[in-house]
Structure formats: structure tokens, C-alpha cells
C-alpha atoms as a PDB file:
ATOM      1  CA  UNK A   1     139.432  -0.335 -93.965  1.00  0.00           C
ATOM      2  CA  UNK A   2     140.653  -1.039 -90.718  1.00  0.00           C
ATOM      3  CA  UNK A   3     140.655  -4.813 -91.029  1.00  0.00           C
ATOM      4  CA  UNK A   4     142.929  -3.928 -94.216  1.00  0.00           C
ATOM      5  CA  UNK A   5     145.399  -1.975 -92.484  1.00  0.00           C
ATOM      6  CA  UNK A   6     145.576  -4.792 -89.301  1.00  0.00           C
ATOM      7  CA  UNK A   7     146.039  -7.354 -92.237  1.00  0.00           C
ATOM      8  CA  UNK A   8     148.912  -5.006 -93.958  1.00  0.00           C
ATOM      9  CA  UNK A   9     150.039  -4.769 -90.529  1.00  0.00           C
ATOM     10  CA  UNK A  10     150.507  -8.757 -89.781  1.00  0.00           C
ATOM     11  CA  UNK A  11     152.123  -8.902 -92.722  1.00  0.00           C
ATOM     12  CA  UNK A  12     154.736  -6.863 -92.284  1.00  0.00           C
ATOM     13  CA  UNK A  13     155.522  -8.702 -89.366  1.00  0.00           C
ATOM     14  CA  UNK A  14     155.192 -12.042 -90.915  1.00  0.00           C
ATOM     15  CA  UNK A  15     158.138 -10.198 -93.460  1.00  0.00           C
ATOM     16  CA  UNK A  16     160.530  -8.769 -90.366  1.00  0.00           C
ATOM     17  CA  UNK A  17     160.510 -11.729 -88.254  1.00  0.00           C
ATOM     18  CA  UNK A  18     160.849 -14.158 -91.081  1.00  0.00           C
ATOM     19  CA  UNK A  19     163.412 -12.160 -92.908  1.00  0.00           C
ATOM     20  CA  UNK A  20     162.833 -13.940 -95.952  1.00  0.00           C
ATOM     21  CA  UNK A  21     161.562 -11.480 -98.484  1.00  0.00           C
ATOM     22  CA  UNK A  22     161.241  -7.738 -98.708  1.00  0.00           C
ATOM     23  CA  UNK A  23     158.334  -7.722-100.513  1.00  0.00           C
ATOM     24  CA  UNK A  24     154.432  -7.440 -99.982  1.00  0.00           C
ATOM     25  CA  UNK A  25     152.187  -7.675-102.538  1.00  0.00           C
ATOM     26  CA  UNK A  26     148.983  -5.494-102.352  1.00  0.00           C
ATOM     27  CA  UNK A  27     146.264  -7.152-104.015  1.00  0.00           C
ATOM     28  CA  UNK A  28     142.981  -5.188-105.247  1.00  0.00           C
ATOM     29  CA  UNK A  29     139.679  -7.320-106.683  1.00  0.00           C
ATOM     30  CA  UNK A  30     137.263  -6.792-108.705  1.00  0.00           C
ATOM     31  CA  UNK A  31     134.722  -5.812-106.107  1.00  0.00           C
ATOM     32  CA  UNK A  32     137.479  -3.029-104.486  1.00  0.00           C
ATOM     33  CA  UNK A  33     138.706  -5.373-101.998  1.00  0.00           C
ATOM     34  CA  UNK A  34     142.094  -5.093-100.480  1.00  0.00           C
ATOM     35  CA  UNK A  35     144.286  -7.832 -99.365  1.00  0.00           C
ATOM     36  CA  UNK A  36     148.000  -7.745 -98.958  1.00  0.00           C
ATOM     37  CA  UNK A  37     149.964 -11.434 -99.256  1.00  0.00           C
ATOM     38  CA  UNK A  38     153.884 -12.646 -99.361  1.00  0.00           C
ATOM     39  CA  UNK A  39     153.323 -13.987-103.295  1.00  0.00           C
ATOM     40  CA  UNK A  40     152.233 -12.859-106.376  1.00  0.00           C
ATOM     41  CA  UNK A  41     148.300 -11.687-106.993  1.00  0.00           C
ATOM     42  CA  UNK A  42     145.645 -13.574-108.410  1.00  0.00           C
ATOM     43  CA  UNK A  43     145.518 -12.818-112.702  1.00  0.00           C
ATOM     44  CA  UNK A  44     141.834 -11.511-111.969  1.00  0.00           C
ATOM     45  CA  UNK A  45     143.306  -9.313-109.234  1.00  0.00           C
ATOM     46  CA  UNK A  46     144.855  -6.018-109.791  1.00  0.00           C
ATOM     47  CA  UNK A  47     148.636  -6.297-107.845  1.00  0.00           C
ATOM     48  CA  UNK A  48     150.992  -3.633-106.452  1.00  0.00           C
ATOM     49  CA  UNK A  49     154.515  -4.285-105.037  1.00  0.00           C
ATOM     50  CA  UNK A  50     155.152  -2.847-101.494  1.00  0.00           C
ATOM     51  CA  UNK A  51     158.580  -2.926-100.624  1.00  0.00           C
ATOM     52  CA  UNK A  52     159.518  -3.469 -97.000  1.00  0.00           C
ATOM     53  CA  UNK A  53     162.978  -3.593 -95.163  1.00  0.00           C
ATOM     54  CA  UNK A  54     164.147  -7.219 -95.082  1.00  0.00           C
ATOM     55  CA  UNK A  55     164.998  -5.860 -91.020  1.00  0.00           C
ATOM     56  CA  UNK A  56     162.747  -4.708 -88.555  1.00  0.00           C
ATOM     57  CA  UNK A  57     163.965  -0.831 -87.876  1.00  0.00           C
ATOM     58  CA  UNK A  58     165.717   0.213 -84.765  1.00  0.00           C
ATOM     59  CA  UNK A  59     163.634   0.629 -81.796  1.00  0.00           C
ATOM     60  CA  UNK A  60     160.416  -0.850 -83.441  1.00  0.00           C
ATOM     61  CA  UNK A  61     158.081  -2.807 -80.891  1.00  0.00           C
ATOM     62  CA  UNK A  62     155.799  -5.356 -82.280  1.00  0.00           C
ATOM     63  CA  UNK A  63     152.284  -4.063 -81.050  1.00  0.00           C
ATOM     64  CA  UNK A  64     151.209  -5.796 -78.194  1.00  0.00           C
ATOM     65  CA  UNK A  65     148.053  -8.836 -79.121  1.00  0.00           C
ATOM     66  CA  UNK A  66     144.797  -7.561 -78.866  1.00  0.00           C
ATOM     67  CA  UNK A  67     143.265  -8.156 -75.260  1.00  0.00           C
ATOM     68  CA  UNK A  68     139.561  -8.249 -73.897  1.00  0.00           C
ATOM     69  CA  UNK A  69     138.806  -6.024 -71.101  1.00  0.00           C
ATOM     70  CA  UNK A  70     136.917  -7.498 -68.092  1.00  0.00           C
ATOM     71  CA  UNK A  71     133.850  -6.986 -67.538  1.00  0.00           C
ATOM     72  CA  UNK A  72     133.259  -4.501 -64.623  1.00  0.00           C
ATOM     73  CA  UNK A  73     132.159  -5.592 -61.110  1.00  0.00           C
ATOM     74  CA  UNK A  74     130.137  -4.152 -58.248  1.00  0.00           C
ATOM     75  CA  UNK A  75     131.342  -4.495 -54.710  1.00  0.00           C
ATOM     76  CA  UNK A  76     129.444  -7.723 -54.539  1.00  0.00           C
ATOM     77  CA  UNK A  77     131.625  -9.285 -57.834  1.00  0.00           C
ATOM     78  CA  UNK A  78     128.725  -8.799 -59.659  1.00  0.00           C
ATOM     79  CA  UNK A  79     128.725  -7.131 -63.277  1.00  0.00           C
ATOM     80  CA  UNK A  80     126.580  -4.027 -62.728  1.00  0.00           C
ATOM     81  CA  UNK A  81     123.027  -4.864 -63.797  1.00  0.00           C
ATOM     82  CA  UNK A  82     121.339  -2.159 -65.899  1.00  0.00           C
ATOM     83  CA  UNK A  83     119.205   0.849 -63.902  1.00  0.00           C
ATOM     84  CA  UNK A  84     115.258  -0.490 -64.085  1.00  0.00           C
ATOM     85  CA  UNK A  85     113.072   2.230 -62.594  1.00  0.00           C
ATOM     86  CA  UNK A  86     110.599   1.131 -59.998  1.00  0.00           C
ATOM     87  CA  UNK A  87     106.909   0.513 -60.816  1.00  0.00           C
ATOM     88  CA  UNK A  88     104.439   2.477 -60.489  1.00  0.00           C
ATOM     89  CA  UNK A  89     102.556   2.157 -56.974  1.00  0.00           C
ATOM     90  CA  UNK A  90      99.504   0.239 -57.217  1.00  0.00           C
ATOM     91  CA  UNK A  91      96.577   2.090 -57.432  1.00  0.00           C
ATOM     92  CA  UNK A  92      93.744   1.283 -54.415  1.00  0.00           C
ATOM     93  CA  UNK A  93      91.313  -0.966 -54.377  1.00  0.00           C
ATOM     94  CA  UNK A  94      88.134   0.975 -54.618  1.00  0.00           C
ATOM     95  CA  UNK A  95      84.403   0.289 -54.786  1.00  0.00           C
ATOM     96  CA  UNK A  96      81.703   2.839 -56.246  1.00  0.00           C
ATOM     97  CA  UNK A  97      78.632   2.455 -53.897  1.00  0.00           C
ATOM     98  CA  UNK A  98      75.173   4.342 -53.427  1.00  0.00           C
ATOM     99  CA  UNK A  99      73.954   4.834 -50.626  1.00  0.00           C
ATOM    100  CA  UNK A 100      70.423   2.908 -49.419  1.00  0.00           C
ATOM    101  CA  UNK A 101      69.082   5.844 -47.573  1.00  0.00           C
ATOM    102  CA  UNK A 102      70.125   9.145 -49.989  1.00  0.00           C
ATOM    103  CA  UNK A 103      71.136   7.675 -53.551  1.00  0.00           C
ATOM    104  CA  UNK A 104      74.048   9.837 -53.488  1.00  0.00           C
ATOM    105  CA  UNK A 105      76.775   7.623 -54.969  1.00  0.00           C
ATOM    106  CA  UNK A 106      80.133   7.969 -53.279  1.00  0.00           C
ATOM    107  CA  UNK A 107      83.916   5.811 -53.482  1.00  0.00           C
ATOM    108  CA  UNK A 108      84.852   3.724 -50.437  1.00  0.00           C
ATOM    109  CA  UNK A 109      87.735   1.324 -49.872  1.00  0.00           C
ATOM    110  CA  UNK A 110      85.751  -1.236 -48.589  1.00  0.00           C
ATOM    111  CA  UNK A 111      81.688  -1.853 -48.814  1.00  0.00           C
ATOM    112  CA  UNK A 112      79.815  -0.722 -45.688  1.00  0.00           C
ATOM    113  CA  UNK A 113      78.406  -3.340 -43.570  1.00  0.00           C
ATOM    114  CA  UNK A 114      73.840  -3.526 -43.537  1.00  0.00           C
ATOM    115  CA  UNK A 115      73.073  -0.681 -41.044  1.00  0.00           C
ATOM    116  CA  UNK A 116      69.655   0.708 -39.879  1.00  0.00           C
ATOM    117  CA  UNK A 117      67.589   2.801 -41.293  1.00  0.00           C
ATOM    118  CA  UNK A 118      64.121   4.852 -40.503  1.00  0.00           C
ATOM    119  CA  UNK A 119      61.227   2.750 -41.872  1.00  0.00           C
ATOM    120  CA  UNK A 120      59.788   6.257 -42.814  1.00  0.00           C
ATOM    121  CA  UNK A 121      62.738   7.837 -44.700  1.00  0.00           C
ATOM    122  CA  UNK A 122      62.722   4.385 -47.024  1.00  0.00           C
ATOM    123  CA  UNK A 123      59.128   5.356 -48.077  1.00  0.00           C
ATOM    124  CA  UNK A 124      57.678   2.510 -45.426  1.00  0.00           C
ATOM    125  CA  UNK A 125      55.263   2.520 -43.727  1.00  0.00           C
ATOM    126  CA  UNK A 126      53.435   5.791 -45.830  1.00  0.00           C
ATOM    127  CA  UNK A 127      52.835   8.166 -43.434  1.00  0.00           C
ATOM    128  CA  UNK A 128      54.195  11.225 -41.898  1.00  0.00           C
ATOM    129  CA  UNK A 129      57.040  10.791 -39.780  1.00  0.00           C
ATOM    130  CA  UNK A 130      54.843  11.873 -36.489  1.00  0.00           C
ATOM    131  CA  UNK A 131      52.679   9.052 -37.054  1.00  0.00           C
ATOM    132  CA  UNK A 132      55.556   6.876 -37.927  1.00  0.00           C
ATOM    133  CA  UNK A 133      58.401   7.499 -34.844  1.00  0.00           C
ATOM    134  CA  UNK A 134      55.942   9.727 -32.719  1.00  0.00           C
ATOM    135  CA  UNK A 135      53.595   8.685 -29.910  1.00  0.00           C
ATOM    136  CA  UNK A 136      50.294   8.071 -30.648  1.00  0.00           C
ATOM    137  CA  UNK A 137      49.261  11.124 -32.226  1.00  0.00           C
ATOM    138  CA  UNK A 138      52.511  12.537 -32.114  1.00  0.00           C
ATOM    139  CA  UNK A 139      51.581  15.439 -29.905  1.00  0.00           C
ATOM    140  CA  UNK A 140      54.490  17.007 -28.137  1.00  0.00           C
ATOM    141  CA  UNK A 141      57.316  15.723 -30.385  1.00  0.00           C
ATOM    142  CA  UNK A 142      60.008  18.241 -31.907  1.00  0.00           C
ATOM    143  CA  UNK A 143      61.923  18.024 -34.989  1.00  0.00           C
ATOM    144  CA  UNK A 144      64.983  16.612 -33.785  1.00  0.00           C
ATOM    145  CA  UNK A 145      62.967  14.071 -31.480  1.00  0.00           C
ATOM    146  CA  UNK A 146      61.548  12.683 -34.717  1.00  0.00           C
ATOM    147  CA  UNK A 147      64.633  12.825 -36.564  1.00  0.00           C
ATOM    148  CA  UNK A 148      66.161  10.201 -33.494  1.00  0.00           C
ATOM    149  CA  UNK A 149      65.706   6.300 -34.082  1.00  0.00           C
ATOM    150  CA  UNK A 150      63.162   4.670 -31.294  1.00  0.00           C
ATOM    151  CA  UNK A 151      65.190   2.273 -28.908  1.00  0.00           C
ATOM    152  CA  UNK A 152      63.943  -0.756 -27.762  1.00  0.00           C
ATOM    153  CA  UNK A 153      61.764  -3.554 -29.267  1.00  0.00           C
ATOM    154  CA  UNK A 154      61.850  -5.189 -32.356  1.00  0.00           C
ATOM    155  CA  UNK A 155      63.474  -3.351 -35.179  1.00  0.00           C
ATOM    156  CA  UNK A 156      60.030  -2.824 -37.404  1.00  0.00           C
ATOM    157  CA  UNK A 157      58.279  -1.842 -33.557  1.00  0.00           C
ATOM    158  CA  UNK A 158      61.133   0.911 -33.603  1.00  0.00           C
ATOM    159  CA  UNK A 159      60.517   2.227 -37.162  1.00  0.00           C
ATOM    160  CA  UNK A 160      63.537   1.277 -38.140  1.00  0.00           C
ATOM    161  CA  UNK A 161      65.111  -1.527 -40.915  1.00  0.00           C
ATOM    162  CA  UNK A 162      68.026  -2.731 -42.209  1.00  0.00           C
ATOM    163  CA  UNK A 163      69.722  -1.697 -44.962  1.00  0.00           C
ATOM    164  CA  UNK A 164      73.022  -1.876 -47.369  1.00  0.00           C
ATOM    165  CA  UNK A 165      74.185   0.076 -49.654  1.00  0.00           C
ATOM    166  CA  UNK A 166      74.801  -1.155 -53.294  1.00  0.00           C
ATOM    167  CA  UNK A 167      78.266  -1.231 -54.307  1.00  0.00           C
ATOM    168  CA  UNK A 168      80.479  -2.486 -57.405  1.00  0.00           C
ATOM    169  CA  UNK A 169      84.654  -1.833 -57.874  1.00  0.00           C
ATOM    170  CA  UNK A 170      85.182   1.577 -58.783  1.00  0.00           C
ATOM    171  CA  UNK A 171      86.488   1.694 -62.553  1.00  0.00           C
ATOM    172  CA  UNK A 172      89.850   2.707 -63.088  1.00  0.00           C
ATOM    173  CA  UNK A 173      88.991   6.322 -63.982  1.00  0.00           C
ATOM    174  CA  UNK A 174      87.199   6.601 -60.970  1.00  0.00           C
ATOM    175  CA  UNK A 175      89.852   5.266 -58.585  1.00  0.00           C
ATOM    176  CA  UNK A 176      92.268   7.754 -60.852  1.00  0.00           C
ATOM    177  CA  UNK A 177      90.006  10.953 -59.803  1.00  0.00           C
ATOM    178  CA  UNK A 178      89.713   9.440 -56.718  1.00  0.00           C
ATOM    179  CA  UNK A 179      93.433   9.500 -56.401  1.00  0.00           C
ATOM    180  CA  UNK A 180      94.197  12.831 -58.079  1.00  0.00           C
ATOM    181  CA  UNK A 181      91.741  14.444 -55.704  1.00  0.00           C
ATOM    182  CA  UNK A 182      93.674  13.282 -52.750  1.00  0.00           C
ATOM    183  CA  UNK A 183      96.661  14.338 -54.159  1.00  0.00           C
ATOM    184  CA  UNK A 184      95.270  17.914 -54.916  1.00  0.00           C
ATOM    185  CA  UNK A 185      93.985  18.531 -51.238  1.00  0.00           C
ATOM    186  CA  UNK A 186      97.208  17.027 -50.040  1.00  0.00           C
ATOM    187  CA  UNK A 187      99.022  19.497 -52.127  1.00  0.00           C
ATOM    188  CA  UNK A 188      97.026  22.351 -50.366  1.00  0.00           C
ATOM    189  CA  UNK A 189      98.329  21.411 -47.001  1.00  0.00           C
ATOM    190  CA  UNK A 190     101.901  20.882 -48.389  1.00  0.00           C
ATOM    191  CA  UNK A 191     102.063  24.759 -49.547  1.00  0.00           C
ATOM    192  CA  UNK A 192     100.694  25.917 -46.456  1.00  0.00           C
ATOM    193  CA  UNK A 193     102.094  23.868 -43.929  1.00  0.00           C
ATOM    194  CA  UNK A 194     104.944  24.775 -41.654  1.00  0.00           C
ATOM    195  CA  UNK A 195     108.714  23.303 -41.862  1.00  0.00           C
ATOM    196  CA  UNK A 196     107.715  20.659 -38.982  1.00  0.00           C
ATOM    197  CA  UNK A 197     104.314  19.807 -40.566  1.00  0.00           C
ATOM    198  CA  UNK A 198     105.578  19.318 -43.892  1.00  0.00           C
ATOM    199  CA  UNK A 199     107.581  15.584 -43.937  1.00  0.00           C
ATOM    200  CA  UNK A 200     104.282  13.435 -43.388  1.00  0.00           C
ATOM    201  CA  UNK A 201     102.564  15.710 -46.127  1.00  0.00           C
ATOM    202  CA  UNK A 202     105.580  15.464 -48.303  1.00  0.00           C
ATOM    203  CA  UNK A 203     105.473  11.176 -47.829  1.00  0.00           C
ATOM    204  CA  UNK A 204     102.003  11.462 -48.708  1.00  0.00           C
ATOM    205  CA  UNK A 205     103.048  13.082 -52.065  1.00  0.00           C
ATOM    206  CA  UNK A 206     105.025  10.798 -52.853  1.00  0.00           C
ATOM    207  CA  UNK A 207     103.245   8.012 -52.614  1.00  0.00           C
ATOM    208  CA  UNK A 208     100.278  10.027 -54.151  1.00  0.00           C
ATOM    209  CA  UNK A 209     102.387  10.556 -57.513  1.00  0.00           C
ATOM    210  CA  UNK A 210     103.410   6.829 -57.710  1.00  0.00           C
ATOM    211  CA  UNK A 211     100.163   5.451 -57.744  1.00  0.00           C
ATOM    212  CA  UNK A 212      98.880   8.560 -60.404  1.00  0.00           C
ATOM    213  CA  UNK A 213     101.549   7.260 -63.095  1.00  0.00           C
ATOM    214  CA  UNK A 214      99.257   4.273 -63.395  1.00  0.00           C
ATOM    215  CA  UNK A 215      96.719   6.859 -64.602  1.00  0.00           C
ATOM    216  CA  UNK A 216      99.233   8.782 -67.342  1.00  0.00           C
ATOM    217  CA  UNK A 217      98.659   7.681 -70.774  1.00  0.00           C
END
């Protein structure tokens, strides 16, 4: 409709500036179409006479042509680019290890180097621990005492032997209870900290909720 009435519009112009005739004739199709022309309709088309003054009337002002705006610019001269949120922060890089020694499984951000371990808790040589880290005998030796590694001498003349602890990267629903637990315990701190304790606490929650939207479905 409103590229009818711009069309109606124009011609009326064509009409006042020519000042030729004082006619328009609407023109209607088959299919409900509207045109508007300075001659007589198609015979197919369904026609209606418009009459127009042959003079444009006082104090009309042709409408001013159709202009495009500009496109808007930042204070570089750039067109504004549209808002992208930032990405999530990466979750760590994590590695689910257990331990040589215990078997207790546990998450780590990097693998443990080989470290030493009593000959005697790894099930080696099989005997008790007095006869194992004790003097001859073992007479005279406390609990603690045995629990202390030997110094000195080769590490199997010490009861002692190396040992690493078997590792593989943490899955990503580990790393993401990994992260949500630091986040919790941070939170813990946050609520009771004081005004001047709370900004590092507050960074640290921050940075804890960026890296748990990589763990929202």
C-alpha cells in the first residue's frame, strides 16, 4: 500500500509541474493491484478517473527526495561493531593421579616428580618394619623412630625406593568439581571476610565463575 500511495504521489507531481492534464487515472488489475498513470487503463484493467488541479495549490512544497542516513560512528570513525560477550575462562589443566604409597587418588595441576618411599610400606622387603628400618633386632626403637627414613648409604641400604605416582588428565567433570569446589570454599571466606579482606576473595570469584560456565550445559 505504501508503494501505491508514493506512486499516486509522483504522479501528482508529474501532473503539477507539467501542467498538462488534470487527470490521473487509477488503474486496478485483476490480481487487486493498484497503479495510477497519466493515460487511459489497460481493457483488462478496471480504471477510475482522479481529477487533480491543473496548478499546484498555494503554499504546497514538493516533499523533499528520499535520503539514506549514515551509518553511525564511534569515536574512532568506526561503525559500532555489535556487543560479543567474552568467553568463558578456560578451565585448568588438570591431571587425576594416585598416589604410589596410599592409592588414594587425588587432582593435581601438574604430575609429581619420582620421590622416595619406605621399602617396607611398598610391601618390600616382607617383614616388620623393626626388622626393616630398625637396628639389628630393632631393640630400643620407638614408633616415630621407625616411621623416619634411614640417611645415608645406598637407597635399598636405607629401606627406602623410588617411586611415582600414576597420573592421567583429569576428565572434564572432574576438573568441573574440581573447580566448583574451589569456588564453594572461596565463597565461605567471601561471606565471612572483612571489608579489607574481601577484594582478593571477590577476584577469585570472578575468575572462579568464568571458568564454571564451561561446565553449564
Amino acid at each position: 500500500m505504501k508503494s501505491v500511495l508514493v506512486a499516486f504521489v509522483a504522479m501528482l507531481g508529474i501532473v503539477w509541474c507539467a501542467n498538462a492534464r488534470a487527470q490521473v487515472y487509477q488503474c486496478i488489475a485483476a490480481d487487486g493491484g493498484v497503479s495510477y498513470q497519466d493515460h487511459a487503463c489497460a481493457p483488462a484493467q478496471k480504471q477510475k478517473i482522479i481529477d487533480v488541479p491543473s496548478r499546484a495549490p498555494p503554499g504546497y512544497v514538493p516533499p523533499a527526495p528520499a535520503t539514506v542516513a549514515a551509518p553511525e560512528t564511534t569515536a574512532t570513525g568506526l561503525p559500532p561493531q555489535d556487543y560479543v560477550p567474552p568467553a568463558p575462562s578456560p578451565l585448568p589443566a588438570m591431571y587425576a593421579c594416585v598416589g604410589a604409597v596410599n592409592d588414594k587418588p587425588y587432582l593435581t595441576h601438574s604430575p609429581p616428580p619420582p620421590y622416595l618411599a619406605p621399602l617396607g610400606v611398598m610391601g618390600y622387603p616382607p617383614q616388620s618394619l623393626s626388622q626393616a628400618y630398625g637396628a639389628p633386632g630393632g631393640a630400643g626403637m620407638s614408633a616415630p623412630e621407625l616411621a623416619k627414613p634411614r640417611i645415608g648409604g645406598p637407597r635399598i641400604a636405607t629401606g627406602m625406593t623410588e617411586v611415582q605416582d600414576y597420573c592421567l588428565p583429569a576428565t572434564h567433570a572432574q576438573v568441573c568439581g574440581y573447580v566448583q569446589g574451589e569456588y564453594d570454599a572461596n565463597h565461605r571466606k567471601l561471606r565471612m571476610a572483612m571489608p579489607h579482606e574481601q577484594p582478593p576473595l571477590e577476584q577469585r570469584e570472578q575468575q572462579l565463575t568464568a571458568q564454571l560456565n564451561n561446565c553449564r550445559d
